[in-house]
Structure formats: C-alpha cells, structure tokens
C-alpha atoms as a PDB file:
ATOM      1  CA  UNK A   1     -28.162  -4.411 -22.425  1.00  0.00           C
ATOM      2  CA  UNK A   2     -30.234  -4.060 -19.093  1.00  0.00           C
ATOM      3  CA  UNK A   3     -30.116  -1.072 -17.169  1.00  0.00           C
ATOM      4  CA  UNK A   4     -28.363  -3.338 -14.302  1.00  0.00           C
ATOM      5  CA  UNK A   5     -25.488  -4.210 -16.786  1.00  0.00           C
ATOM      6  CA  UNK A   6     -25.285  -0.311 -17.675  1.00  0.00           C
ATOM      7  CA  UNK A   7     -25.585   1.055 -14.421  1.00  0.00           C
ATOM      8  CA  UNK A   8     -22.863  -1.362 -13.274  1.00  0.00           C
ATOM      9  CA  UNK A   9     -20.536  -0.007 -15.623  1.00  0.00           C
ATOM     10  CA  UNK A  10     -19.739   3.114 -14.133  1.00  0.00           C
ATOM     11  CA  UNK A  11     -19.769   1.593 -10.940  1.00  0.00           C
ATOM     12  CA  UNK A  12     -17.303  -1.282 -11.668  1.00  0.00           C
ATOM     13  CA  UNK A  13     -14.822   1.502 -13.081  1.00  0.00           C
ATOM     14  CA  UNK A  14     -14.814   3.366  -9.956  1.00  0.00           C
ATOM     15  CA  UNK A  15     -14.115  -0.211  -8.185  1.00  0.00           C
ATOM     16  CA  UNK A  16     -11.132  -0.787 -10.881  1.00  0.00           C
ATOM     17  CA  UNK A  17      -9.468   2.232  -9.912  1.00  0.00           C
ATOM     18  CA  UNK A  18      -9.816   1.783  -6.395  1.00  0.00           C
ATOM     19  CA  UNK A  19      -8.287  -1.973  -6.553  1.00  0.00           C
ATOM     20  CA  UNK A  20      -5.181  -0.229  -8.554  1.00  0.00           C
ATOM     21  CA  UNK A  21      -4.971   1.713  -6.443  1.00  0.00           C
ATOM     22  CA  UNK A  22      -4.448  -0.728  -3.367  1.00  0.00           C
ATOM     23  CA  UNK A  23      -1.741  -2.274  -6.213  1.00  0.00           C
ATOM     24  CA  UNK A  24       0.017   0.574  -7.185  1.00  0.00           C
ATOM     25  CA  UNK A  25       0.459   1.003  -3.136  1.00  0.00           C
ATOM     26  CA  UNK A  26       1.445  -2.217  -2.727  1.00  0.00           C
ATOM     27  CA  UNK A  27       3.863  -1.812  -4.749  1.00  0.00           C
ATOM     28  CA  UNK A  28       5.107   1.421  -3.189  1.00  0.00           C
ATOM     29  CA  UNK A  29       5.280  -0.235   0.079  1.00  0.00           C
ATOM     30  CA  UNK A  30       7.122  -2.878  -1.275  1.00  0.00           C
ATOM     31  CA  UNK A  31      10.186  -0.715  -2.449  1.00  0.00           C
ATOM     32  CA  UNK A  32       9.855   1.634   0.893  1.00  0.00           C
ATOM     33  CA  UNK A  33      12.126   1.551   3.607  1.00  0.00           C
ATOM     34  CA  UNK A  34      10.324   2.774   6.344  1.00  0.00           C
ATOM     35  CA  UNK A  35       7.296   1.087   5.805  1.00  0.00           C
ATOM     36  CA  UNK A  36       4.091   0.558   8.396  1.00  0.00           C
ATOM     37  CA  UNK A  37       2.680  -2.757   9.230  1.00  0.00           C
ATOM     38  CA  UNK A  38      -0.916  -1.217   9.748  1.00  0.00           C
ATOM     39  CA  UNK A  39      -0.859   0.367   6.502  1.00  0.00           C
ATOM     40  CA  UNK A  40      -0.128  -2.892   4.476  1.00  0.00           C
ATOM     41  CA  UNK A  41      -2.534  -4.819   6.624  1.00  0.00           C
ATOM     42  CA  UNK A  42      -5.166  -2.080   5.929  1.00  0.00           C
ATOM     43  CA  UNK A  43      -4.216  -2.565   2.099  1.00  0.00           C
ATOM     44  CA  UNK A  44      -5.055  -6.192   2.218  1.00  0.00           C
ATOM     45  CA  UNK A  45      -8.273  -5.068   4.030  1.00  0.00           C
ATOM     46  CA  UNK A  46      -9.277  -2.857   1.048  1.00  0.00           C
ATOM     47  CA  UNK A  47      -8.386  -5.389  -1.533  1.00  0.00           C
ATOM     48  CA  UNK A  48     -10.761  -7.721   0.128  1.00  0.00           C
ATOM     49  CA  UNK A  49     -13.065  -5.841   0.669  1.00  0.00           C
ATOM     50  CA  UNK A  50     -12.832  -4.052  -3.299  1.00  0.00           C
ATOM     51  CA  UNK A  51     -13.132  -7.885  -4.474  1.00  0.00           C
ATOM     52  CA  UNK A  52     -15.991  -8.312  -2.044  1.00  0.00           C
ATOM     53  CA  UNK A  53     -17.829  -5.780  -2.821  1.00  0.00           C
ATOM     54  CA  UNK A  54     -18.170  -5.886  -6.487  1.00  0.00           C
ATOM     55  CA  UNK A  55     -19.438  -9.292  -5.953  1.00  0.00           C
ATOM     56  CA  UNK A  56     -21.920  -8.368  -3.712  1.00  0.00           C
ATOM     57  CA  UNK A  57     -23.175  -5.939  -6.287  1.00  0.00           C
ATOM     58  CA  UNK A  58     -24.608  -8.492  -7.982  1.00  0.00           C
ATOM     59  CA  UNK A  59     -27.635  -8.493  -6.250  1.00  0.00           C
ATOM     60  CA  UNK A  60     -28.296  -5.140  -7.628  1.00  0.00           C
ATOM     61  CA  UNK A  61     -29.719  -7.097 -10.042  1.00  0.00           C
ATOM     62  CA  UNK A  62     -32.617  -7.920  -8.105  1.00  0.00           C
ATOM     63  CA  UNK A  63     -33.684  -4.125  -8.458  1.00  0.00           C
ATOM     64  CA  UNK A  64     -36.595  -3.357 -10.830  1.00  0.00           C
ATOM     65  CA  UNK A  65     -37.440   0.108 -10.685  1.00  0.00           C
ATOM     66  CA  UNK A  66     -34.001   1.962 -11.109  1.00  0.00           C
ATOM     67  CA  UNK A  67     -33.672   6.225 -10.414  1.00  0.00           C
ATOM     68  CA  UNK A  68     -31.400   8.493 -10.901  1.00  0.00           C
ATOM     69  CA  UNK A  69     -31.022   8.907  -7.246  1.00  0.00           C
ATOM     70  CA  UNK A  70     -30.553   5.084  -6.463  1.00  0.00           C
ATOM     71  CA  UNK A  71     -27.940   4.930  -8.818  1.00  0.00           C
ATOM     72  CA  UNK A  72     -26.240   7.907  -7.344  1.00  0.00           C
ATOM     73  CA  UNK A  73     -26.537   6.015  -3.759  1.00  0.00           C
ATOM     74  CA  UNK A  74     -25.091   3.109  -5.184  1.00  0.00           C
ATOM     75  CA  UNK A  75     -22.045   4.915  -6.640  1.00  0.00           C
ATOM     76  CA  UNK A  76     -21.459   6.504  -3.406  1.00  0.00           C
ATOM     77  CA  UNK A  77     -20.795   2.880  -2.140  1.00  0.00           C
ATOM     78  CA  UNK A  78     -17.435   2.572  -4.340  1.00  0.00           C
ATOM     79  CA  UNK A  79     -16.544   6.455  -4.057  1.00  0.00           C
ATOM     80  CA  UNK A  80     -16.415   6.132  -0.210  1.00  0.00           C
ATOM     81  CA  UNK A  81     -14.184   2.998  -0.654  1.00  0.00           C
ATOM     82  CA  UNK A  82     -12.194   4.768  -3.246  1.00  0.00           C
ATOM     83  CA  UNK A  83     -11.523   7.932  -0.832  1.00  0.00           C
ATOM     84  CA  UNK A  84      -9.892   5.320   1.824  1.00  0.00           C
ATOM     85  CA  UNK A  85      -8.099   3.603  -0.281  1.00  0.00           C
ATOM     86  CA  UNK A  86      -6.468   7.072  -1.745  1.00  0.00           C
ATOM     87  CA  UNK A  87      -6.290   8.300   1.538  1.00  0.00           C
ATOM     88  CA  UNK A  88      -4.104   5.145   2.887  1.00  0.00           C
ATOM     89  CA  UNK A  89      -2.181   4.540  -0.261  1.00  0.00           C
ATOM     90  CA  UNK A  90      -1.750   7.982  -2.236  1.00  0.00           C
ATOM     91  CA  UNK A  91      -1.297   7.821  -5.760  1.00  0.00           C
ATOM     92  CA  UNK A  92       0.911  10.786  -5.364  1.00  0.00           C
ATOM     93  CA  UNK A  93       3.280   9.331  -2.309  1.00  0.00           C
ATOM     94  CA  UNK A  94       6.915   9.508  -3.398  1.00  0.00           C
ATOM     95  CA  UNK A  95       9.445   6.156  -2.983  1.00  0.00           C
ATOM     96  CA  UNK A  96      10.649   7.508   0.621  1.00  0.00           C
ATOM     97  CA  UNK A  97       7.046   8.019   2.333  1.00  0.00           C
ATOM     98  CA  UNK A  98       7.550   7.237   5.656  1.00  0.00           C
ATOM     99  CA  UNK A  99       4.182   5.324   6.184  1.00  0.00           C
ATOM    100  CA  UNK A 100       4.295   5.612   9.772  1.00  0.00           C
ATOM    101  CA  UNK A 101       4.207   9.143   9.830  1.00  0.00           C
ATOM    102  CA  UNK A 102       1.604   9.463   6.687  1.00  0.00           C
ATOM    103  CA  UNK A 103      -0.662   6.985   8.213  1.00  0.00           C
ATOM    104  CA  UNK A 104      -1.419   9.071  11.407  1.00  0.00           C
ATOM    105  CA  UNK A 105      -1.226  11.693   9.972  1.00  0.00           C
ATOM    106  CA  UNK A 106      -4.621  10.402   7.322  1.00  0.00           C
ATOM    107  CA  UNK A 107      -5.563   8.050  10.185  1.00  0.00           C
ATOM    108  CA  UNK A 108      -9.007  10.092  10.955  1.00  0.00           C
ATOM    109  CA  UNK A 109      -9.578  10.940   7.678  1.00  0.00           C
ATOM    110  CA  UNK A 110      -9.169   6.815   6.125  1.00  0.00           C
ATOM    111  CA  UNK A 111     -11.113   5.470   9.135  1.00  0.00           C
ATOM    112  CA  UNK A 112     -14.051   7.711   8.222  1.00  0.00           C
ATOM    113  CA  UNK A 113     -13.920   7.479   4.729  1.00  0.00           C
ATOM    114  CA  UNK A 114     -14.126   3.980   5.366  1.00  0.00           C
ATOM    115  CA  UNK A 115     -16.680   4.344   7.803  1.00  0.00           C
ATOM    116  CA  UNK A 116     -18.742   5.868   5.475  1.00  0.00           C
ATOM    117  CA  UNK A 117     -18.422   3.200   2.857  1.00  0.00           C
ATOM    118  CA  UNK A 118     -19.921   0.918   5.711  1.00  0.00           C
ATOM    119  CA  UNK A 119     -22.370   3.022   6.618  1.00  0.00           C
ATOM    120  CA  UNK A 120     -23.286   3.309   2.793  1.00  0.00           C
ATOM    121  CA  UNK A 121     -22.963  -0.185   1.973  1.00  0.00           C
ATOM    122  CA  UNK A 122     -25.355  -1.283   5.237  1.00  0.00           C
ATOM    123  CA  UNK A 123     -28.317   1.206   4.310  1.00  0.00           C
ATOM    124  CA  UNK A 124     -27.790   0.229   0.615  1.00  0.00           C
ATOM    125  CA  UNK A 125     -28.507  -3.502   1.712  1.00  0.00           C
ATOM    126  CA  UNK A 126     -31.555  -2.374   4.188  1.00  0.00           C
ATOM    127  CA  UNK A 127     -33.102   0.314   1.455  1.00  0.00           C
ATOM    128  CA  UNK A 128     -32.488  -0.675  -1.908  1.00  0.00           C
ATOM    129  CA  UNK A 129     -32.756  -4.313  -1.428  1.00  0.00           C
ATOM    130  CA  UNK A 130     -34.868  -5.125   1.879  1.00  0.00           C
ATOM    131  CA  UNK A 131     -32.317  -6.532   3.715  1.00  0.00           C
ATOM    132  CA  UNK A 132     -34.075  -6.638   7.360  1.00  0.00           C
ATOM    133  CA  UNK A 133     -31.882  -4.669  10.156  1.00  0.00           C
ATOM    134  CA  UNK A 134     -31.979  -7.772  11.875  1.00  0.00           C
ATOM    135  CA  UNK A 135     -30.149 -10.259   9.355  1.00  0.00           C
ATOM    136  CA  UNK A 136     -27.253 -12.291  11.012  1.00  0.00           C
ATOM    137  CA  UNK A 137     -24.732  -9.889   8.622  1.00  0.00           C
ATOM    138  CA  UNK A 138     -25.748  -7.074  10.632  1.00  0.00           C
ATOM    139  CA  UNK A 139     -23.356  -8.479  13.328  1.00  0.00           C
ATOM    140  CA  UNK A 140     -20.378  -8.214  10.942  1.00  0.00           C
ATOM    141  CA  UNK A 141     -21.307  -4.904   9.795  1.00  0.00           C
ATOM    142  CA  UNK A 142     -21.677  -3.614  13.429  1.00  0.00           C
ATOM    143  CA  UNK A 143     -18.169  -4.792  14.023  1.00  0.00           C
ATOM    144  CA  UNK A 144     -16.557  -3.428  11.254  1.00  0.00           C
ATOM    145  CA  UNK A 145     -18.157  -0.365  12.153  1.00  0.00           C
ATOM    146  CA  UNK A 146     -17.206  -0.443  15.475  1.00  0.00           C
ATOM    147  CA  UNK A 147     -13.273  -1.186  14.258  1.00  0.00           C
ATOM    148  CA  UNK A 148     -13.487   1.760  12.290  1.00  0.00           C
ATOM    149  CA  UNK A 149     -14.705   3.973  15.244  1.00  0.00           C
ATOM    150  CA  UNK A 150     -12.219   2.627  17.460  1.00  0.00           C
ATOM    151  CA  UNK A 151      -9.288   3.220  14.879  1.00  0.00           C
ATOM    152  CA  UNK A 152     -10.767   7.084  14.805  1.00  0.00           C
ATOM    153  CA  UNK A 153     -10.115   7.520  18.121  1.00  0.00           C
ATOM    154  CA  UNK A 154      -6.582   5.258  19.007  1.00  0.00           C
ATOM    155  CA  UNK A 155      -3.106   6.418  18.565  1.00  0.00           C
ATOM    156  CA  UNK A 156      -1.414   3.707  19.823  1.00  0.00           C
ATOM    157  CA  UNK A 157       0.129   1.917  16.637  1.00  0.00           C
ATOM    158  CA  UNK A 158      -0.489  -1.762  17.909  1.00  0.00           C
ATOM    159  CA  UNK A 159      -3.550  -1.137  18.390  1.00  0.00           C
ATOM    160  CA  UNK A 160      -3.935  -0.575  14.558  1.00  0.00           C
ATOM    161  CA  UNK A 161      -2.192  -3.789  14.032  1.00  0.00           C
ATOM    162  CA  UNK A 162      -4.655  -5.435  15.683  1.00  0.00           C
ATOM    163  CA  UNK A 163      -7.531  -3.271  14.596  1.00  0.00           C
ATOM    164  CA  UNK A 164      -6.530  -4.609  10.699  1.00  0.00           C
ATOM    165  CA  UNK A 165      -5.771  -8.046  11.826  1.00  0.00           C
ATOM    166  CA  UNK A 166      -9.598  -7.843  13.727  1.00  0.00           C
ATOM    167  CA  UNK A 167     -10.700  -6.605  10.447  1.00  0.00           C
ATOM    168  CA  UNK A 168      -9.670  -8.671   7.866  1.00  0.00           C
ATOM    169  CA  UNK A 169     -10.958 -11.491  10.235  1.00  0.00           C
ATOM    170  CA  UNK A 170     -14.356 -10.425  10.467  1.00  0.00           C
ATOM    171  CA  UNK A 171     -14.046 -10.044   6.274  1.00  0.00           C
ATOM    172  CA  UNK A 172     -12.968 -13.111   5.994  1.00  0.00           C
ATOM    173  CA  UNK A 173     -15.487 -14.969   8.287  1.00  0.00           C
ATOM    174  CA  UNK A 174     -18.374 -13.012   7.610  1.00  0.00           C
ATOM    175  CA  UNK A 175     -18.237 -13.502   3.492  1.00  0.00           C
ATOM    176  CA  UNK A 176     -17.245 -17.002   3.862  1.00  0.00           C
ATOM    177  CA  UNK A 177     -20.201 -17.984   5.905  1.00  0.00           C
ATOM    178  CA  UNK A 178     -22.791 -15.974   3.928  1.00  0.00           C
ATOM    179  CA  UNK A 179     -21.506 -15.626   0.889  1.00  0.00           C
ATOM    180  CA  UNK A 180     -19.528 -18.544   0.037  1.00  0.00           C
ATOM    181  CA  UNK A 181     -21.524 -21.171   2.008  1.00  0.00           C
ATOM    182  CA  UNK A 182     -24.395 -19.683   1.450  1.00  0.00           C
ATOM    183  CA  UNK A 183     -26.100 -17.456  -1.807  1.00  0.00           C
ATOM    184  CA  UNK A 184     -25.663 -14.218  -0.331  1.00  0.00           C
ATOM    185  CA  UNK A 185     -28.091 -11.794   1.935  1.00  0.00           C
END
C-alpha cells in the first residue's frame, strides 16, 4: 500500500459520510411537506460537488513528500464540505422540518462552511500541487466563491434559487471542460 492509497482512506470516509448525508436528506425532503426549493437545489450542489471532489483527489497522487500537516490540510478539504452538507441537511431534522425556515435560519453558517471548503480546496490546488493562480479553473473557483459570498449576505429566497441554479451551472461547466474533456488541472 502507498502512503497515497492510505492517506486517502481516511479521507474518502469523511467524503462517504458527507454523500449520505446529502441522501439521507434527500430523502427527508422527499417525505416533507413544507419543503424549500433552495435547499434541494443546494443538495444536488453538494452531491456534485462530493462526487467531484473525490475524483479530483486523485491527483494527490502526484505528491511525493507527504507530512503530517499536508495530510491534515487535505482532510480539512472534506470536513469543510461535510460541515455544509450537515448544516443544510441535518442528520437530526425530524419528518416536519419546515426547510424554509431551517434554511435561513443555517443560511450564514452553510454558505461559509462551504466557503471554506472552496477556499480550502483552491489553496490545496495552488500549494500542495502547483496549480498556478492563474489557471483557467481559477475563473470557476472565483465564481463559486463569489456565489457563496453573495448567498451570505441575501435574504431574498429567489435569489437562492438562482444562486443554486448559478451554482450547479458553473459545476457542471467547469468539470466538464477540464475534467472530462480534458485530464484534469
């Protein structure tokens, strides 16, 4: 075993939980009746994005000279993502949540949490694997950010709507043009 394949371990763990997670909310939201639009559009987000990122992990592989520090960096990546997804889609929200209500009331806390996985995930690619600040991703980073910031600060709920929507389109776009079309950053 390599330490790659044993670091990733504990790493793809804290990934698994976090894409139950967005499951086990799913399914919540499913059997609600007063459910939110922008908190099962956010779901998709983070199922995307869980899926996404645990591919783009492969590249960890690249990295040679492994510390104890490095790894903790890199765990922080799926923590943060973790914390939204928890945040968005409690594991302890009873059948009659009203999501509405729930997601404004987390609304600061998911969009940072989230925010934080970003900001993680962009360092991570600059520090750890010498991904220039520069690279043509950095534009669909910025904007995610940006969404993120944006959702901080809004109250207005179609705003969120379209905040997700925005989101899951710049996902979508940015990993199928440098991901799928091309082998990666």
């Amino acid at each position: 075993m390599t330490i790659f394949e044993y670091l990733m371990v504990l790493v793809s763990i804290v990934l698994a939980l976090g894409l139950t997670q967005v499951l086990r909310g799913f399914s919540k939201l499913v059997r609600a009746e007063r459910r939110f639009a922008p908190v099962a559009l956010w779901g998709v987000a983070l199922f995307l994005v869980h899926a996404q990122i645990w591919w783009a992990l492969w590249d960890t592989r690249q990295v040679s000279n492994w510390s104890q520090l490095g790894f903790l960096y890199v765990l922080l990546i799926p923590c943060a993502l973790f914390a939204a997804t928890e945040l968005l889609l409690p594991s302890t929200s009873p059948l009659d949540t009203d999501w509405r209500a729930h997601f404004f009331k987390v609304r600061v806390w998911f969009h940072g949490a989230y925010l934080a996985f970003h900001l993680l995930a962009t360092s991570f690619t600059w520090l750890l694997l010498n991904v220039p600040l520069t690279h043509p991703y950095r534009v669909a980073q910025a904007a995610m950010t940006s969404i993120h910031l944006v959702g901080m600060l809004t109250t207005r709920p179609a705003a969120h709507v379209w905040l997700a929507v925005s989101y899951i389109l710049v996902v979508v776009v940015s990993q199928a043009f440098f991901r799928l079309f091309a082998s990666g950053l």
